[in-house]
C-alpha atoms as a PDB file:
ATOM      1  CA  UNK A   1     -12.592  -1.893 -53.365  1.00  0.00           C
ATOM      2  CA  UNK A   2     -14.170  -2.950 -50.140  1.00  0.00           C
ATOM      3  CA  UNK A   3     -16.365  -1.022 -47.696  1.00  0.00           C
ATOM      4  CA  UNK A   4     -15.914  -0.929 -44.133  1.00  0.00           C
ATOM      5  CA  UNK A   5     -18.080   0.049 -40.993  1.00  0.00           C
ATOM      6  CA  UNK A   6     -16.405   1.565 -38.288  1.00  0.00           C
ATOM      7  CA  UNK A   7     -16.708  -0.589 -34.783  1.00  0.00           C
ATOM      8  CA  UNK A   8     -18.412   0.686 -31.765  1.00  0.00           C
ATOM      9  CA  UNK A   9     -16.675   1.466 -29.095  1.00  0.00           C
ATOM     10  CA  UNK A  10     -17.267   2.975 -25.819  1.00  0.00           C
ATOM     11  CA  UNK A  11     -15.228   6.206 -24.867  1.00  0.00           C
ATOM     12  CA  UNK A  12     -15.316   8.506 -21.573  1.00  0.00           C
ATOM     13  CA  UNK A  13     -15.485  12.093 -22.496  1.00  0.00           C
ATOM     14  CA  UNK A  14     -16.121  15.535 -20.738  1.00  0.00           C
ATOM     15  CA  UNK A  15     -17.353  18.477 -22.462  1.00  0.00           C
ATOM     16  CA  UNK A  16     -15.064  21.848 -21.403  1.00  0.00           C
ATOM     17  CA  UNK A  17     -17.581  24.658 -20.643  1.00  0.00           C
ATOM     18  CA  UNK A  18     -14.882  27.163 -19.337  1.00  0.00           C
ATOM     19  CA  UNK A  19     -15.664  27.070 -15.645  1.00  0.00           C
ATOM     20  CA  UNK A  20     -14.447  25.500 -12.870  1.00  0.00           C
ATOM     21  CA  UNK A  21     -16.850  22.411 -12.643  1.00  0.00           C
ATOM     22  CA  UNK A  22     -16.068  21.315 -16.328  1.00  0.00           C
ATOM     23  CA  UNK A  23     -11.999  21.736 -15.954  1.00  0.00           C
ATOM     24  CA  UNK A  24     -12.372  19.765 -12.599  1.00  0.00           C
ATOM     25  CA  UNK A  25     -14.596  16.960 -14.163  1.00  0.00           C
ATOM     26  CA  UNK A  26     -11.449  17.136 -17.557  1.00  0.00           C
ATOM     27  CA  UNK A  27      -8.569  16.668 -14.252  1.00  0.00           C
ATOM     28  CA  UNK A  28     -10.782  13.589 -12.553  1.00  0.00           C
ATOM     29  CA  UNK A  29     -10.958  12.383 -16.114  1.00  0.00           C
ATOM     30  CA  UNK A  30      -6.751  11.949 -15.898  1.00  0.00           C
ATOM     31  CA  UNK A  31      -6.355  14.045 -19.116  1.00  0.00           C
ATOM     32  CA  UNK A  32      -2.833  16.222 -18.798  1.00  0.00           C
ATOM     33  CA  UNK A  33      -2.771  19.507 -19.815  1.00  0.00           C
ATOM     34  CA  UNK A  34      -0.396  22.790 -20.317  1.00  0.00           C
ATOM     35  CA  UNK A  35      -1.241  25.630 -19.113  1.00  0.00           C
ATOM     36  CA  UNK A  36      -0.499  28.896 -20.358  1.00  0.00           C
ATOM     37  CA  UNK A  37      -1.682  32.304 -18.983  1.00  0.00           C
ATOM     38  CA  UNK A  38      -4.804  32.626 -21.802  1.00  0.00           C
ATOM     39  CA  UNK A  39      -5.558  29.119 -23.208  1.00  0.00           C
ATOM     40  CA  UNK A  40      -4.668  25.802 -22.236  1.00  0.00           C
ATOM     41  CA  UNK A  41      -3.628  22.748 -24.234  1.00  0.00           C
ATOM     42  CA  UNK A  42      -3.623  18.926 -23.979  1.00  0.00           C
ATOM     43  CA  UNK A  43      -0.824  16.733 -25.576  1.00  0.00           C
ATOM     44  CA  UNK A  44      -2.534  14.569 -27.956  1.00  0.00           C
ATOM     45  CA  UNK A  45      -0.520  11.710 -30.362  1.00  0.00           C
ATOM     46  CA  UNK A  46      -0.506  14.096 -32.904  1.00  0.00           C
ATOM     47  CA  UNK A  47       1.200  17.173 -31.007  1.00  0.00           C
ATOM     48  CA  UNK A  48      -0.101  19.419 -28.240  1.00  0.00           C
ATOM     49  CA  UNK A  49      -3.693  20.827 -29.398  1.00  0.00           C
ATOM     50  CA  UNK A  50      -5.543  23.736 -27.777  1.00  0.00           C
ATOM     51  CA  UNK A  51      -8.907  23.685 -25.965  1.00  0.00           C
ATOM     52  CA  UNK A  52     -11.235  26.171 -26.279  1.00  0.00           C
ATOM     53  CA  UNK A  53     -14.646  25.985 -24.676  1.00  0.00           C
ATOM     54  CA  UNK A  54     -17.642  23.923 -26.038  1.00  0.00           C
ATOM     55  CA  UNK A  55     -14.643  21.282 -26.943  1.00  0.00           C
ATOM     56  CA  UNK A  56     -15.178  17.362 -25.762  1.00  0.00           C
ATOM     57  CA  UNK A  57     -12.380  16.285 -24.256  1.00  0.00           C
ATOM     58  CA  UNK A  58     -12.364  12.458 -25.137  1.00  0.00           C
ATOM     59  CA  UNK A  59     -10.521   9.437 -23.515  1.00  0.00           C
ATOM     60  CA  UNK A  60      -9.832   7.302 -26.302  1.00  0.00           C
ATOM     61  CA  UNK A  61      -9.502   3.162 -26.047  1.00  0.00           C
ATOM     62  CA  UNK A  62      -6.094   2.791 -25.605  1.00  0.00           C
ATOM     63  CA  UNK A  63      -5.993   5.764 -22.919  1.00  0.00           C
ATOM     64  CA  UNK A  64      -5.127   8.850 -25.134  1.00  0.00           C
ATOM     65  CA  UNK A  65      -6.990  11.935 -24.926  1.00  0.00           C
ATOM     66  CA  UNK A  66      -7.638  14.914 -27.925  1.00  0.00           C
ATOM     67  CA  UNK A  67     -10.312  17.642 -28.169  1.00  0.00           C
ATOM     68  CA  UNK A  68     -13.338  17.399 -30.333  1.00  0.00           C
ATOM     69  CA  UNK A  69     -15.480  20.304 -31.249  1.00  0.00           C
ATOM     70  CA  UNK A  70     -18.975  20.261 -30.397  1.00  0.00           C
ATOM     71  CA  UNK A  71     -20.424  19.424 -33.990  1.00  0.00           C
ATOM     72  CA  UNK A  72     -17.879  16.355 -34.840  1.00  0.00           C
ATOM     73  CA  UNK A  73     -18.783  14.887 -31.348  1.00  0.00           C
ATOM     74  CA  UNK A  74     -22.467  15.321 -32.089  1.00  0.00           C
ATOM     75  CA  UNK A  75     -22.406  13.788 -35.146  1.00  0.00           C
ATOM     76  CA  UNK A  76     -19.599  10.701 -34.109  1.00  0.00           C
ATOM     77  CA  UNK A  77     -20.903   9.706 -30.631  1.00  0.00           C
ATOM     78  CA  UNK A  78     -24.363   9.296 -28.536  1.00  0.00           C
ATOM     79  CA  UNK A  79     -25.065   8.441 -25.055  1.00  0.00           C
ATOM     80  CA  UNK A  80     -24.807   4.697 -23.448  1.00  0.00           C
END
């Protein structure tokens, strides 16, 4: 068995607050999105996935986007 690191890589992400600034910053970002009358949802590779507010809404490397709760983010990314 070997052990692998993974690489670093730089990603663009916005954090979804649930007001108007945040979900304008997610839109200028290029993410899509559904919209429903209580929620909203972005498609993501693995299926459409909800957003709820605290989420990071992350542009990945090959231009994909999926939500990340707050803790996962914290402990997976930091600041460049």
């Amino acid at each position: 068995m070997a052990k692998y690191r993974k690489r670093p890589v730089v990603i663009e992400a916005v954090q979804y607050a649930a007001d108007e600034e945040s979900y304008n910053a997610i839109i200028k970002l290029g993410c899509p999105r559904v919209e429903y009358a209580d929620y909203w949802a972005i498609p993501t590779l693995e299926g459409e996935m909800l957003v709820s507010p605290g989420d990071w809404i992350i542009k990945g490397v090959k231009g994909e986007f999926y939500p990340c709760k707050p803790d996962i983010f914290a402990a997976t990314y930091e600041p460049v």
